[in-house]
Protein backbone atom coordinates (compact mmCIF):
# COMPACT_ATOMS: atom_id res chain seq x y z
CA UNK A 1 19.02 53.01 -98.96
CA UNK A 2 19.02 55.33 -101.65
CA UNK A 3 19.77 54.69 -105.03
CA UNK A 4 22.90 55.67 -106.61
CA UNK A 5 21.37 56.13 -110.10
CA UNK A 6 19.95 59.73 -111.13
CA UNK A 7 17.84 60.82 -113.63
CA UNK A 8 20.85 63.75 -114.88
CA UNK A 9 22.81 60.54 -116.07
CA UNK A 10 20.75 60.36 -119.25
CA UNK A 11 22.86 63.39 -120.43
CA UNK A 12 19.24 65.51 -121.17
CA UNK A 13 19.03 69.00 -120.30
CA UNK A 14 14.85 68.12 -119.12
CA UNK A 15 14.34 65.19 -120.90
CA UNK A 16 12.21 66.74 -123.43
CA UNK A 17 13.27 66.14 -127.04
CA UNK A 18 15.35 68.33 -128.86
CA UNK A 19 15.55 69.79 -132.33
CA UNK A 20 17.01 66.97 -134.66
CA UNK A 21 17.31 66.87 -138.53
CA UNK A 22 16.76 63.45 -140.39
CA UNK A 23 19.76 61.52 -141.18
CA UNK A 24 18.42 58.90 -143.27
CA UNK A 25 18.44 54.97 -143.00
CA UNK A 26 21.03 52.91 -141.99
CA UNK A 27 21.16 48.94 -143.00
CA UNK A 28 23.47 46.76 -140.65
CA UNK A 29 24.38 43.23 -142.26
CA UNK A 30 24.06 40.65 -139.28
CA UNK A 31 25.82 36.97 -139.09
CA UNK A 32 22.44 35.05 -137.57
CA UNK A 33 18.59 35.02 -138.50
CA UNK A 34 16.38 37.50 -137.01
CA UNK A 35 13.84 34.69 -136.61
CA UNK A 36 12.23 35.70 -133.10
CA UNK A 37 11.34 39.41 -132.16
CA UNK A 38 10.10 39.01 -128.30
CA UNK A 39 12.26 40.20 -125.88
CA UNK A 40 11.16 37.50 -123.26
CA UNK A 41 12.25 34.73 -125.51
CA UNK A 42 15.55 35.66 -127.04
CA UNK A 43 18.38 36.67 -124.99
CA UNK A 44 21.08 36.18 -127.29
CA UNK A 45 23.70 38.66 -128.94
CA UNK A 46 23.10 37.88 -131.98
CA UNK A 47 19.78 39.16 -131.95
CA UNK A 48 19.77 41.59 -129.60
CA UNK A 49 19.32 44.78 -131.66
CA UNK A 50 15.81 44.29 -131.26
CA UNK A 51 15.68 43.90 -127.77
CA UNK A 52 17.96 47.55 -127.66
CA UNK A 53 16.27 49.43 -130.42
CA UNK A 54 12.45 47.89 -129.89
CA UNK A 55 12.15 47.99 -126.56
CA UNK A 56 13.25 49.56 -122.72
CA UNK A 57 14.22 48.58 -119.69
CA UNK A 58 14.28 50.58 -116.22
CA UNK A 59 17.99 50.98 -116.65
CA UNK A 60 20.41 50.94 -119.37
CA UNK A 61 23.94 50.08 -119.97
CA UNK A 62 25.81 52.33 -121.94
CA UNK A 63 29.82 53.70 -122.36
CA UNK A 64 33.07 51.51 -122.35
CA UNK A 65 33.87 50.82 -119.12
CA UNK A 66 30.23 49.87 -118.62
CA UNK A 67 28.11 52.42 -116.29
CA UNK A 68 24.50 51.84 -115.80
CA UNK A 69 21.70 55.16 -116.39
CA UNK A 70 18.43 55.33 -115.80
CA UNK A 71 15.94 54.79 -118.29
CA UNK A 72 12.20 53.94 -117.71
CA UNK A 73 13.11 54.64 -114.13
CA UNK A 74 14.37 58.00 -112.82
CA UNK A 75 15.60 56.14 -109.77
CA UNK A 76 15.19 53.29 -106.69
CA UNK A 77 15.76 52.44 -103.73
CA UNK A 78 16.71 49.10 -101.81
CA UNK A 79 15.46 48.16 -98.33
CA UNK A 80 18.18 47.71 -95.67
CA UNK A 81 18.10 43.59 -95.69
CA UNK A 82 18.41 43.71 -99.39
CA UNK A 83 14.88 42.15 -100.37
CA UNK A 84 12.65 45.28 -101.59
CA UNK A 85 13.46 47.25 -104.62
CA UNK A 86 11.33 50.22 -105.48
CA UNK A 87 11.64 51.86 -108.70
CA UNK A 88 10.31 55.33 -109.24
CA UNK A 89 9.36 55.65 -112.95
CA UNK A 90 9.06 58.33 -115.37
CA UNK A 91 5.97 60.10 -116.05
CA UNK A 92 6.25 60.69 -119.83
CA UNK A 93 7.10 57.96 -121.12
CA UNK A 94 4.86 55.82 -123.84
CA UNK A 95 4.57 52.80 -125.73
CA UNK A 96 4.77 53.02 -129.57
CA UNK A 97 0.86 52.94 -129.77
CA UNK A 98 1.30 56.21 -127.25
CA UNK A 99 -0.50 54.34 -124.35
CA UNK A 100 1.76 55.52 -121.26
CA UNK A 101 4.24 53.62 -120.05
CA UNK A 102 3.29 52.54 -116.39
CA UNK A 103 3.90 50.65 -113.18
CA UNK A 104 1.41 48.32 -114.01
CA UNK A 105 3.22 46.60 -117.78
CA UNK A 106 6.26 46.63 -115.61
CA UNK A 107 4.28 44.02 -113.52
CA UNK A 108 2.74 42.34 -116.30
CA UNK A 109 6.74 42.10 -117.63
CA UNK A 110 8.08 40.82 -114.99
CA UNK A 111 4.81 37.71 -114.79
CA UNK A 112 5.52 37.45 -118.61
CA UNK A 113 9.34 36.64 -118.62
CA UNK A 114 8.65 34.47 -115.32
CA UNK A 115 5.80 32.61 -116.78
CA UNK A 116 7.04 31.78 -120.19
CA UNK A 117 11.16 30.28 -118.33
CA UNK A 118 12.69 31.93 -121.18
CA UNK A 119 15.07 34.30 -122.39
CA UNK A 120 16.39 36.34 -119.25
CA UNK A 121 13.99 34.05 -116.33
CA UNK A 122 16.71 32.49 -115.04
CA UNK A 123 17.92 35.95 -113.90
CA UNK A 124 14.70 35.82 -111.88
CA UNK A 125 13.01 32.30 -111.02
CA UNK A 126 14.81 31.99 -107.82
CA UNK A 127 13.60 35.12 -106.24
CA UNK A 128 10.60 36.63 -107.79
CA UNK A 129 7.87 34.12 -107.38
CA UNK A 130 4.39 35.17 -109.39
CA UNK A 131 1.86 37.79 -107.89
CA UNK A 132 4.93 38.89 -105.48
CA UNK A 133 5.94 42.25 -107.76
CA UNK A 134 3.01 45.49 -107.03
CA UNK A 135 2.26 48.78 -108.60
CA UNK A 136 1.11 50.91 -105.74
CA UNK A 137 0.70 53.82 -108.11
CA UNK A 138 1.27 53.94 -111.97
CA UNK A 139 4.57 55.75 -111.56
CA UNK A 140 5.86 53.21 -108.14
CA UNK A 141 6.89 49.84 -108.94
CA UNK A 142 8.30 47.39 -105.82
CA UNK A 143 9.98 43.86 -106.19
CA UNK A 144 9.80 42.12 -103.05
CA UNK A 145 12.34 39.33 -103.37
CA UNK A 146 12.37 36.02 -101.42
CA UNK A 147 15.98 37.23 -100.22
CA UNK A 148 18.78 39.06 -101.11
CA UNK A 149 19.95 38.91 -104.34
CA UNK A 150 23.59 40.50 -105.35
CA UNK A 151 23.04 40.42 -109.31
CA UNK A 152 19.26 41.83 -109.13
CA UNK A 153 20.33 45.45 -110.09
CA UNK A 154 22.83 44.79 -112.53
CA UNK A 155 20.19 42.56 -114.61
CA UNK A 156 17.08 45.21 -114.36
CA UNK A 157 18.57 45.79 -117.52
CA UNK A 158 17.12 42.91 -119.09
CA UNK A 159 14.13 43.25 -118.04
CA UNK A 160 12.09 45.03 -121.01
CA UNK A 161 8.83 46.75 -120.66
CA UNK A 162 6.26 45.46 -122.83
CA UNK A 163 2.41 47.16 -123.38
CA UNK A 164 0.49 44.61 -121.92
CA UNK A 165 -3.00 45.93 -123.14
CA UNK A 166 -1.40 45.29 -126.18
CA UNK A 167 0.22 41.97 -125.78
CA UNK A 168 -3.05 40.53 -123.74
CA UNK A 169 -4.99 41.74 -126.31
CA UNK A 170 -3.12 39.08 -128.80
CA UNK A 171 -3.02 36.03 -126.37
CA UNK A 172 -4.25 32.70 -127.27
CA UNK A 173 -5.06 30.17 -125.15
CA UNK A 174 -3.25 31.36 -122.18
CA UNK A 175 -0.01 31.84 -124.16
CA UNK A 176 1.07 35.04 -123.04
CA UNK A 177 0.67 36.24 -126.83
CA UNK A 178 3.94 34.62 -127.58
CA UNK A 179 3.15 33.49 -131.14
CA UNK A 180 2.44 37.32 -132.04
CA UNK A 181 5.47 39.10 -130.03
CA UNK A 182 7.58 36.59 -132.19
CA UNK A 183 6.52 38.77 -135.08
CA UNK A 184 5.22 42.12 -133.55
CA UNK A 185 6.49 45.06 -131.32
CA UNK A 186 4.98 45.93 -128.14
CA UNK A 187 7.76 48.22 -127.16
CA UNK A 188 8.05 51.37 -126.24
CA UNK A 189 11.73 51.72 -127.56
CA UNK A 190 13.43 54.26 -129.56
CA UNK A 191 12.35 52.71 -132.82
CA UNK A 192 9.01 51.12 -133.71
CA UNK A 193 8.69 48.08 -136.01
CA UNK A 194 7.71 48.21 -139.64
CA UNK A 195 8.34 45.33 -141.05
CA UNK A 196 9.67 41.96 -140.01
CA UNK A 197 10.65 38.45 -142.26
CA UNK A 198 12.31 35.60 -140.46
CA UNK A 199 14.63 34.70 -143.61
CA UNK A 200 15.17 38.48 -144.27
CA UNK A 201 15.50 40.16 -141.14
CA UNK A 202 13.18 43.61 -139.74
CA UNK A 203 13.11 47.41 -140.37
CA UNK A 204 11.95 50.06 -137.99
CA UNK A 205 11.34 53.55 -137.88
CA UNK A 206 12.57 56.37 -135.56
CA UNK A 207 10.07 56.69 -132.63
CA UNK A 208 9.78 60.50 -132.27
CA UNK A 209 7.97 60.22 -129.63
CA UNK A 210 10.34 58.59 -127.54
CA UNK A 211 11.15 60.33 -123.77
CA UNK A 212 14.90 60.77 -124.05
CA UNK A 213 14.23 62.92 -127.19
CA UNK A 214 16.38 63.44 -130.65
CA UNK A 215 19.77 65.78 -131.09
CA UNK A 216 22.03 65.86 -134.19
CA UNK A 217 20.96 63.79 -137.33
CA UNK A 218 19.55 60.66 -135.63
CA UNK A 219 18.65 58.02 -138.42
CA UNK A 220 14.97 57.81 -139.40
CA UNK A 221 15.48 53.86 -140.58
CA UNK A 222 16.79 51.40 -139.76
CA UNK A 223 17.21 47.49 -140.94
CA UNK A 224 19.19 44.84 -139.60
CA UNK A 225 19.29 42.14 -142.15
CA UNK A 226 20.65 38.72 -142.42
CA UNK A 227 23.77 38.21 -144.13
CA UNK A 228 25.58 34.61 -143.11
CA UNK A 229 28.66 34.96 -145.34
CA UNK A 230 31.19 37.18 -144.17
CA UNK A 231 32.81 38.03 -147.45
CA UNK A 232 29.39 39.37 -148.56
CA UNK A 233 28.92 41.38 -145.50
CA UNK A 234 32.78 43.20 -145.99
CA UNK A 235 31.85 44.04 -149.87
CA UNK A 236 28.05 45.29 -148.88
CA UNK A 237 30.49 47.38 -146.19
CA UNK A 238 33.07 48.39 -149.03
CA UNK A 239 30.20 49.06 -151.71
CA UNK A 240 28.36 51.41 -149.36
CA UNK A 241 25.02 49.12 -149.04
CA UNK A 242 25.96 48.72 -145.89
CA UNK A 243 26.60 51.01 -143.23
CA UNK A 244 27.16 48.61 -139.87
CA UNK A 245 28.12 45.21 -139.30
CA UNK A 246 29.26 42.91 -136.35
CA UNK A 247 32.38 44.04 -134.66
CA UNK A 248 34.18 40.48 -134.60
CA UNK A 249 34.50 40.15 -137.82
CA UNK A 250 37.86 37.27 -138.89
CA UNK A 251 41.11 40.33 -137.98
CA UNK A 252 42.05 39.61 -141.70
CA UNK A 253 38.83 41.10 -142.82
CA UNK A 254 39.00 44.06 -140.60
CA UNK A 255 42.17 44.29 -142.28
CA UNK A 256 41.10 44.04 -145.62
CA UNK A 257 37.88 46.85 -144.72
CA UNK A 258 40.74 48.99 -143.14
CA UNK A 259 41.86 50.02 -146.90
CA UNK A 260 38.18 51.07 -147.89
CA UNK A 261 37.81 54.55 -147.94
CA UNK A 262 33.99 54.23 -147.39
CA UNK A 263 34.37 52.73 -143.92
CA UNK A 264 36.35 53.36 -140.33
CA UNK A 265 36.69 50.97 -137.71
CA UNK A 266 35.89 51.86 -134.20
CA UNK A 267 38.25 49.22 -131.77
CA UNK A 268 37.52 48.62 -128.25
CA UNK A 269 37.86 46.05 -125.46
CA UNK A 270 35.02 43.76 -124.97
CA UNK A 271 33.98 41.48 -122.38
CA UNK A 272 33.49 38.18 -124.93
CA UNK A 273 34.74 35.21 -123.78
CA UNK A 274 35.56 32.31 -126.53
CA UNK A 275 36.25 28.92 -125.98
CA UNK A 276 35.08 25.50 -126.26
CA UNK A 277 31.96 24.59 -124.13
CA UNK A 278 32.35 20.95 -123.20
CA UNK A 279 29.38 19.12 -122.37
CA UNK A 280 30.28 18.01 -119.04
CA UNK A 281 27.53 14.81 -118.47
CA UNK A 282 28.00 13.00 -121.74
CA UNK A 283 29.73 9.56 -121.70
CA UNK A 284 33.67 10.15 -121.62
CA UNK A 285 33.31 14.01 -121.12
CA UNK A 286 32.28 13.92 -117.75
CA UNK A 287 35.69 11.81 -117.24
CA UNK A 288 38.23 15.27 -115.80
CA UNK A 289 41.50 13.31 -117.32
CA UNK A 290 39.70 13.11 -120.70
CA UNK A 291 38.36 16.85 -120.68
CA UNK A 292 41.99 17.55 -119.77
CA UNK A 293 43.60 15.77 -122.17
CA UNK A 294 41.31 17.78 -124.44
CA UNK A 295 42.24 20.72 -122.93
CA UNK A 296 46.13 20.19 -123.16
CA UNK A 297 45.08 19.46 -126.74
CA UNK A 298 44.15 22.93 -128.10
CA UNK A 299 46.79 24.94 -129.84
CA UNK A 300 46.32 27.96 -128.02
CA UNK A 301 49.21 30.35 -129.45
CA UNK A 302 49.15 29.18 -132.64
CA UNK A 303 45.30 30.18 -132.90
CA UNK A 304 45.79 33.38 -131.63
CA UNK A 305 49.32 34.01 -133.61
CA UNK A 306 48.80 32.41 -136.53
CA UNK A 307 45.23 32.46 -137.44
CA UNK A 308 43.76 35.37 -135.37
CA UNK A 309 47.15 37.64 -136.13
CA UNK A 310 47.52 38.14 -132.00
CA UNK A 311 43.64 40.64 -132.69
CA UNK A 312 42.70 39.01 -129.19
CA UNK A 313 44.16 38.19 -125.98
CA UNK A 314 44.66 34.98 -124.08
CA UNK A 315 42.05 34.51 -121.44
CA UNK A 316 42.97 31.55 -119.21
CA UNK A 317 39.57 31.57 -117.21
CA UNK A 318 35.98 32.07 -118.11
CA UNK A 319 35.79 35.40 -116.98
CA UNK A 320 37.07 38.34 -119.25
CA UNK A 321 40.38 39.64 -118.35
CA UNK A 322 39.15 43.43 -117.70
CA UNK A 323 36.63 42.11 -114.86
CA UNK A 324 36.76 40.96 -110.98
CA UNK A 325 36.44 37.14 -109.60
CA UNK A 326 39.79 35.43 -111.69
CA UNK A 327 42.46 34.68 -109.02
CA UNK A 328 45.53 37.10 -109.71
CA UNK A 329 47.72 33.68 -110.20
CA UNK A 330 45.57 31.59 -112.25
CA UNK A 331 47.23 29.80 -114.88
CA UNK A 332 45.46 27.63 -117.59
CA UNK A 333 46.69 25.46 -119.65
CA UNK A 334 49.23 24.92 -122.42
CA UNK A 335 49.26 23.18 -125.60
CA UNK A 336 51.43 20.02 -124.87
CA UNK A 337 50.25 16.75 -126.64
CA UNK A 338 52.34 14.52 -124.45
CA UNK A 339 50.56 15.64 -121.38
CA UNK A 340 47.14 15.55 -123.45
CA UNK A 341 48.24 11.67 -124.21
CA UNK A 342 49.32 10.93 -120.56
CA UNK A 343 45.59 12.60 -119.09
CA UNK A 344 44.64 10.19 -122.08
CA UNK A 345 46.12 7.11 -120.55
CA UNK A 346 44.20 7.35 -116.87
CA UNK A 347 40.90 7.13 -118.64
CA UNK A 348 39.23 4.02 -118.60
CA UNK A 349 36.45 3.68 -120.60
CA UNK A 350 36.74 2.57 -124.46
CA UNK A 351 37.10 6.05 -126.75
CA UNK A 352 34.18 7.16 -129.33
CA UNK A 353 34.15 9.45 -131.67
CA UNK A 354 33.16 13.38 -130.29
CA UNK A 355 31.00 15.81 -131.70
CA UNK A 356 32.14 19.53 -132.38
CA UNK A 357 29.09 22.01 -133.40
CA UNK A 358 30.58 25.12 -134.75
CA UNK A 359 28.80 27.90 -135.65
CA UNK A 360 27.77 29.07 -139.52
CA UNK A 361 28.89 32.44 -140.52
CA UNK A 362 31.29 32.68 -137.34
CA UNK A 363 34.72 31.63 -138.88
CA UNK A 364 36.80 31.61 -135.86
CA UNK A 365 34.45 29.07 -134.33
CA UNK A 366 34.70 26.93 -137.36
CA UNK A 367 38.03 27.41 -137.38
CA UNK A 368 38.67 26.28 -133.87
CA UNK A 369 36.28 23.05 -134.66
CA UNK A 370 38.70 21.54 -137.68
CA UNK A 371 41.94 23.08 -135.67
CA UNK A 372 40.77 21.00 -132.79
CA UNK A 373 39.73 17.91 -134.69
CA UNK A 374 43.21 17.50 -135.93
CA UNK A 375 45.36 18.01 -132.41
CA UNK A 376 42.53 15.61 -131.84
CA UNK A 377 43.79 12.95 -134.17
CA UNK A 378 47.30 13.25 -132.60
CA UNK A 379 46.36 11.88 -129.26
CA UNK A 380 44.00 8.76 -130.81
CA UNK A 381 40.97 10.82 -130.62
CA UNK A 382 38.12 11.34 -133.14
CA UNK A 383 36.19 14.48 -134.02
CA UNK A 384 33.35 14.75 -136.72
CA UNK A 385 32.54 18.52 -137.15
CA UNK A 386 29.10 19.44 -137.76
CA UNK A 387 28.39 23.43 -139.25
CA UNK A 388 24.99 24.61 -138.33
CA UNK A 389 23.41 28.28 -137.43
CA UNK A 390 23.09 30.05 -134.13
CA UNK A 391 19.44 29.35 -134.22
CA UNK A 392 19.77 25.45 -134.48
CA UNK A 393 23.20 24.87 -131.62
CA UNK A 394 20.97 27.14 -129.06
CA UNK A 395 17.82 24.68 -129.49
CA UNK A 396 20.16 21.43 -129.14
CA UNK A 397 21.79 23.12 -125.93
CA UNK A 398 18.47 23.07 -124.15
CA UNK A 399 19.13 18.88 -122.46
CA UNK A 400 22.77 17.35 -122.19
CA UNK A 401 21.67 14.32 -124.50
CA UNK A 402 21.34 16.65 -127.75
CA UNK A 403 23.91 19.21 -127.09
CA UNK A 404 27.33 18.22 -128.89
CA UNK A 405 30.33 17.51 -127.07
CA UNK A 406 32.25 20.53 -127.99
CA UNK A 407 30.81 23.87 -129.47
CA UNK A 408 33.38 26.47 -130.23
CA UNK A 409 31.53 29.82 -128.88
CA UNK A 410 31.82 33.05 -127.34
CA UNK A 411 30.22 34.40 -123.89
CA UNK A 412 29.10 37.98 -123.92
CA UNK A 413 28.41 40.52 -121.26
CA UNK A 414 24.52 40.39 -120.49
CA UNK A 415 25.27 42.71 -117.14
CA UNK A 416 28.73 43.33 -115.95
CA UNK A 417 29.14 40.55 -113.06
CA UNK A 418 31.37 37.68 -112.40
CA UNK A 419 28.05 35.54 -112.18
CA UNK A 420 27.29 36.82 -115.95
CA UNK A 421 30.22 34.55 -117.12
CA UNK A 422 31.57 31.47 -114.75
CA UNK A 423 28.37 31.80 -112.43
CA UNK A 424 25.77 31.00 -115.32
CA UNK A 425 28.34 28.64 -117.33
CA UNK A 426 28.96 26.34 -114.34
CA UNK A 427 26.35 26.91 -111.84
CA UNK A 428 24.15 23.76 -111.70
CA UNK A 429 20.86 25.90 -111.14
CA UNK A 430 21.07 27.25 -114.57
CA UNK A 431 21.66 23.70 -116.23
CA UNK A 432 18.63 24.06 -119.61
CA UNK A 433 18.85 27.87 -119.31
CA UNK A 434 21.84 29.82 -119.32
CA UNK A 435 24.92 26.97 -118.73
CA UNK A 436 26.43 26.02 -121.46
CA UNK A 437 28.70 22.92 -120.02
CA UNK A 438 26.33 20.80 -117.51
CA UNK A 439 28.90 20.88 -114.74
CA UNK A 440 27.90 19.68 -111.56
CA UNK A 441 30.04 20.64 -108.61
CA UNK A 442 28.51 20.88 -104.83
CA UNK A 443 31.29 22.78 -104.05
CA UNK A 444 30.76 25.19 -106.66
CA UNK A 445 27.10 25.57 -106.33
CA UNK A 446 27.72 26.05 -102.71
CA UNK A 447 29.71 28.78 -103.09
CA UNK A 448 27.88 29.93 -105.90
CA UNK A 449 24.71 30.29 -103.60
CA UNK A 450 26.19 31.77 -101.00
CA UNK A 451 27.93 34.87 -103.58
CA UNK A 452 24.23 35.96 -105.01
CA UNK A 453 22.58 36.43 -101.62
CA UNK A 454 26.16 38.13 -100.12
CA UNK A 455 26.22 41.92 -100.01
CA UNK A 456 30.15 42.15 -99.05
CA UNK A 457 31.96 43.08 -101.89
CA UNK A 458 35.00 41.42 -100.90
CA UNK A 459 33.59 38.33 -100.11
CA UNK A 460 31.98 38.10 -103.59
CA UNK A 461 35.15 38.28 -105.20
CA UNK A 462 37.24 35.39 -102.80
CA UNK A 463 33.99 33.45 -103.99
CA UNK A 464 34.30 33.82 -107.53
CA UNK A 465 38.04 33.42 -107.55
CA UNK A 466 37.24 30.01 -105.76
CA UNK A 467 34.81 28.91 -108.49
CA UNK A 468 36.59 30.11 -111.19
CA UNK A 469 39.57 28.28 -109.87
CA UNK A 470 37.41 25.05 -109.41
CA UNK A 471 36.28 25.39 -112.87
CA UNK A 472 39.89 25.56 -114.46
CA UNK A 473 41.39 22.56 -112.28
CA UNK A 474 38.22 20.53 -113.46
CA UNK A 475 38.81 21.07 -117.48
CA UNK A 476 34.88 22.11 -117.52
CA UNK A 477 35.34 24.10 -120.60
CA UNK A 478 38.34 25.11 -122.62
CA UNK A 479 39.39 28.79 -121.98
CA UNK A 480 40.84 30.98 -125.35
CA UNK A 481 40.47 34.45 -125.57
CA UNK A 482 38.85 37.81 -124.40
CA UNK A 483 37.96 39.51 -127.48
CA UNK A 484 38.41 42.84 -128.95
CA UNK A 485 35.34 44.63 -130.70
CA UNK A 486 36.21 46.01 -134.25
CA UNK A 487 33.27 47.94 -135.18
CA UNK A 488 33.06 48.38 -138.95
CA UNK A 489 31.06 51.30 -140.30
CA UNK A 490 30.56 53.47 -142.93
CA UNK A 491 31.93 56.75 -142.85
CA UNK A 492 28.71 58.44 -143.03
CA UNK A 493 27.82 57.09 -139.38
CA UNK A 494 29.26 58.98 -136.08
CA UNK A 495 28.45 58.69 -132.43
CA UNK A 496 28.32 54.88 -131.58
CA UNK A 497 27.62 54.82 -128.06
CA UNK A 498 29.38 51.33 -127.69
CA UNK A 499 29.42 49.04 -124.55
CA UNK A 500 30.12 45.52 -124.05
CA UNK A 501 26.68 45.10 -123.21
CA UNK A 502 25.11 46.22 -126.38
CA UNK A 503 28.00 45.81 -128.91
CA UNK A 504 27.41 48.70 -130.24
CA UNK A 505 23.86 48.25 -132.06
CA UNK A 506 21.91 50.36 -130.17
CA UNK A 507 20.79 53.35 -132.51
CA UNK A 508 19.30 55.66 -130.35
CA UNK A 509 22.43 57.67 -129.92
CA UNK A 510 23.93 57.19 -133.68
CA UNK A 511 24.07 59.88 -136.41
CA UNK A 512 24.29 59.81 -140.19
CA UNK A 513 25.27 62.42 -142.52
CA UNK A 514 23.27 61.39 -146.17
C-alpha cells in the first residue's frame, strides 16, 4: 500500500533553495531551562525548539488542523498486514557537517532512541526490537515491526535523524555519546548550533544548506533563552528585546501585551490538555472515593471565569475537545463540596497530608496548586504545595514513590492520536515513561492493546471512547481545560507556521523585517 504522503506537500517548486535576503536574529524568552540538547533524551514541550530547529525527522507536522509532509523522506509505503514500513528518502539532504543524510543514521537513530529508553522509546520498545530496522540502499530505509502498530506513522515524527559518524565518533564507554549530544548538535536541521549554556539557554545559526531551501527574509539567528518570570518575559516582549515567547502566557498578560504597539498576538486552538495528574498507587490516592472526592473538590468555573477570564475551554476528559476517542455524552465532574465530603466519608483509611508539585514560571499551575489546597481544607483535607521547575517534577515522575500526589500540568500534542493523550496517561505499559498518573486498569490496558495493533478506524474510536470513559468514572486524574495558544510576537516577525505539535517555535518558515 502506497503512501499517502508526497514529496509536492513541502510547498517547493524542486526543492532546491531559493533566493532569500537576511532578516536578522530573533531571541524567544522561554519559561524552562534549556539544560539538555539531545533529541533522544528530551521529549518535552518545553524544550522542544531544539528538537524542531536542530534536527529532522522523516515527516513533519505542520498547519492548524495538523497535516503531516514529508521531510527527510519523499514518501513510504506499508505492507498489506501492517508490519513493514519502507521509507524512500531524499537524495540531497545533509547533516550540518555536510556529510549526507542517509539510510544508514536513520538506522543508527532508531538503535540510539531504543537503546538509551528515553525521550520518544516508548513510542517504539514494543515493536522495534534492536538489529530489526535495515538500509538496503542509502536512500531505502524498512522497519519491520513485530506487528501492527496503529500510532507508528503518526510518531515517525519524533523520530530525529542524527549523524552517527558524528555521534559514534564522541561515545564513551558504550554510551551512545549521550554526555556530548547533551551539549552538541548532530543534526541536520534548519539551524546549526553555536552556542549552548544550561543556565542561559543556546543560539544557532541559519543552515543554508538545508534541502527545503530559504524564501522571503528567513532569520539568520536565532536564541531561545531562559526567562522563568513571566513579568520579565512580557516587558523583554514590550521593550523589543524580545521578539517570541510561549503562547500560554496567564490571559491577563496577553491582555496587558495586547496594548503594546511593538507586538501582535497570533490566537489559535491547541490540543493542551491541563489538569491535575494524580498519582494513582500512593497510599490514599489509589482509594477511587478519595480521588473523587478530590475531584468533586476542584472549582472548575470559577478557575476558568474568574482567574483564567473564560481564555480556555472546559475539557471534561483527557483528550482535547477538537480530537476523536471522547464519548459524545461524557460528562465530568462538578464542583460540589458536599459530594466531595460524602466520597470522603466511604474511605477508610486514616487521612495524611497530600503533596501538590506545581510548576515554576507556569502561573496557572501554581495557581491551581493553592486554589486546590484550600477547597482542600473545606472537606478535612491537607495540601502542602511545593514550587519547583519543569526540569526537577519530570525527574521525580520517573517511580510512583517520588512523584507528588498532585501536579497541576498540561498534556501537549506529540502526534495527533487519541493514544497521544488518555493512551500514554493511563496505559499501564507506559508507567516510568510517558504516564503521568500510575493507573492500573486490566480493562483499560486490554483495550488499550487491542486499539494500537487495530487498523479499523471505527473500532479505534469505540476503544478510546471506552477508555476514556473508564478513566473519568475512576477519578484517575482531574480533567480542566483544552487550551488556546496566544502567540506573542513582535511585530517585526511574520509567517509562523503554527501547529499544535510544534507550538509555533519552529523557525524554518518565519520571517523578520530588521
Amino acid at each position: 500500500m502506497k503512501g499517502a504522503l508526497g514529496a509536492a506537500a513541502l510547498g517547493l517548486s524542486d526543492g532546491k533553495p531559493a533566493a532569500a535576503q537576511s532578516g536578522g536574529r530573533f531571541v524567544f524568552a522561554n519559561n524552562s531551562p534549556y539544560d539538555n540538547l539531545d533529541p533522544h533524551t528530551i521529549f518535552d514541550v518545553s524544550r522542544a525548539a531544539t528538537r524542531l530547529n536542530l534536527y529532522d525527522g522523516l515527516y513533519r507536522w505542520v498547519d492548524n488542523p495538523p497535516t503531516m509532509i514529508p521531510w527527510l523522506a519523499e514518501s513510504h509505503t506499508v505492507s498489506d498486514d501492517g508490519r513493514v514500513y519502507s521509507f524512500k528518502l531524499r537524495s540531497d539532504a545533509v547533516f550540518h557537517d555536510g556529510t549526507p543524510v542517509t539510510s544508514a543514521d536513520v538506522v543508527y537513530s532508531i538503535e540510539r532512541i531504543i537503546a538509551l529508553r528515553k525521550g520518544p522509546a516508548s513510542h517504539y520498545l514494543d515493536v522495534i526490537k534492536p538489529g530489526s530496522t535495515q538500509a538496503p540502499d542509502p536512500t531505502t530505509v524498512v522497519f519491520n515491526l513485530t506487528q501492527p502498530y496503529a500510532i507508528f506513522l503518526a510518531t515517525v515524527p519524533d523520530l530525529l535523524i542524527v549523524n552517527s559518524a558524528l555521534v559514534k565518533a564522541n561515545e564513551t564507554d558504550g554510551d551512545w555519546a549521550e554526555a556530548w549530544l547533551a551539549r552538541n548538535d548532530a543534526g541536520s536541521g534548519s539551524y546549526a548550533l553555536r552556542r549552548h549554556d544550561p543556565a542561559v539557554g543556546w543560539i544557532a545559526r541559519r543552515f543554508t544548506g538545508h534541502f527545503a531551501g530559504w524564501t522571503g527574509e528567513p532569520i539568520d539567528e536565532i536564541e531561545f533563552r531562559t526567562v522563568l518570570d513571566t513579568s520579565t518575559r512580557v516587558l523583554g516582549l514590550i521593550r523589543g528585546e524580545f521578539h517570541g515567547a510561549d503562547g500560554f502566557m496567564p490571559y491577563d498578560q496577553i491582555e496587558r501585551l495586547h496594548w503594546s504597539p511593538n507586538v501582535q498576538i497570533i490566537e489559535q486552538e491547541a490540543m493542551r490538555v491541563f489538569g491535575l495528574a494524580l498519582n494513582n498507587q500512593k497510599p490514599l490516592m489509589n482509594n477511587v472515593h478519595f480521588r473523587r472526592a478530590l475531584a468533586y473538590a476542584f472549582d472548575y468555573d470559577g478557575f476558568i471565569t474568574s482567574i483564567l477570564k473564560n481564555s480556555v475551554s472546559r475539557n471534561p476528559g483527557p483528550n482535547p475537545n477538537t480530537i476523536w476517542g471522547t464519548p459524545a455524552d461524557l460528562r465530568g465532574y462538578d464542583y460540589d463540596l458536599d459530594r466531595a465530603r460524602a466520597e470522603l466519608a466511604k474511605v477508610a483509611e486514616p487521612l495524611r497530608v497530600i503533596s501538590i508539585n506545581a510548576l515554576a514560571g507556569f502561573s496557572d499551575s501554581e495557581q491551581a496548586a493553592f486554589l486546590f489546597q484550600n477547597a482542600l481544607r473545606q472537606i478535612g483535607v491537607e495540601a502542602v504545595v511545593e514550587v519547583s521547575p519543569w526540569t526537577v517534577i519530570l525527574s521525580r515522575m520517573s517511580t510512583p514513590e517520588t512523584r507528588a500526589d498532585i501536579i497541576p500540568v498540561w498534556r501537549s500534542s506529540f502526534y495527533i492520536d487519541p493514544n497521544n493523550w488518555v493512551g500514554e496517561l493511563f496505559g499501564t505499559r507506559y508507567h516510568g515513561a510517558r504516564s503521568f498518573s500510575y493507573y492500573s486498569n486490566p480493562e483499560f490496558d486490554k483495550r488499550l492493546d487491542r486499539a494500537l495493533i487495530s487498523r479499523d478506524h471505527e473500532e479505534r474510536r469505540k476503544l478510546y471512547e471506552e477508555m476514556t470513559q473508564m478513566v473519568v468514572d475512576d477519578a484517575a486524574g482531574i480533567f480542566i481545560y483544552n487550551t488556546r495558544w496566544y502567540g506573542p510576537y513582535s511585530r517585526k516577525v511574520k509567517d509562523i507556521r503554527y501547529s499544535p505539535v510544534n507550538h509555533g517555535q519552529d523557525m524554518r518558515w518565519v520571517s523578520m523585517s530588521r
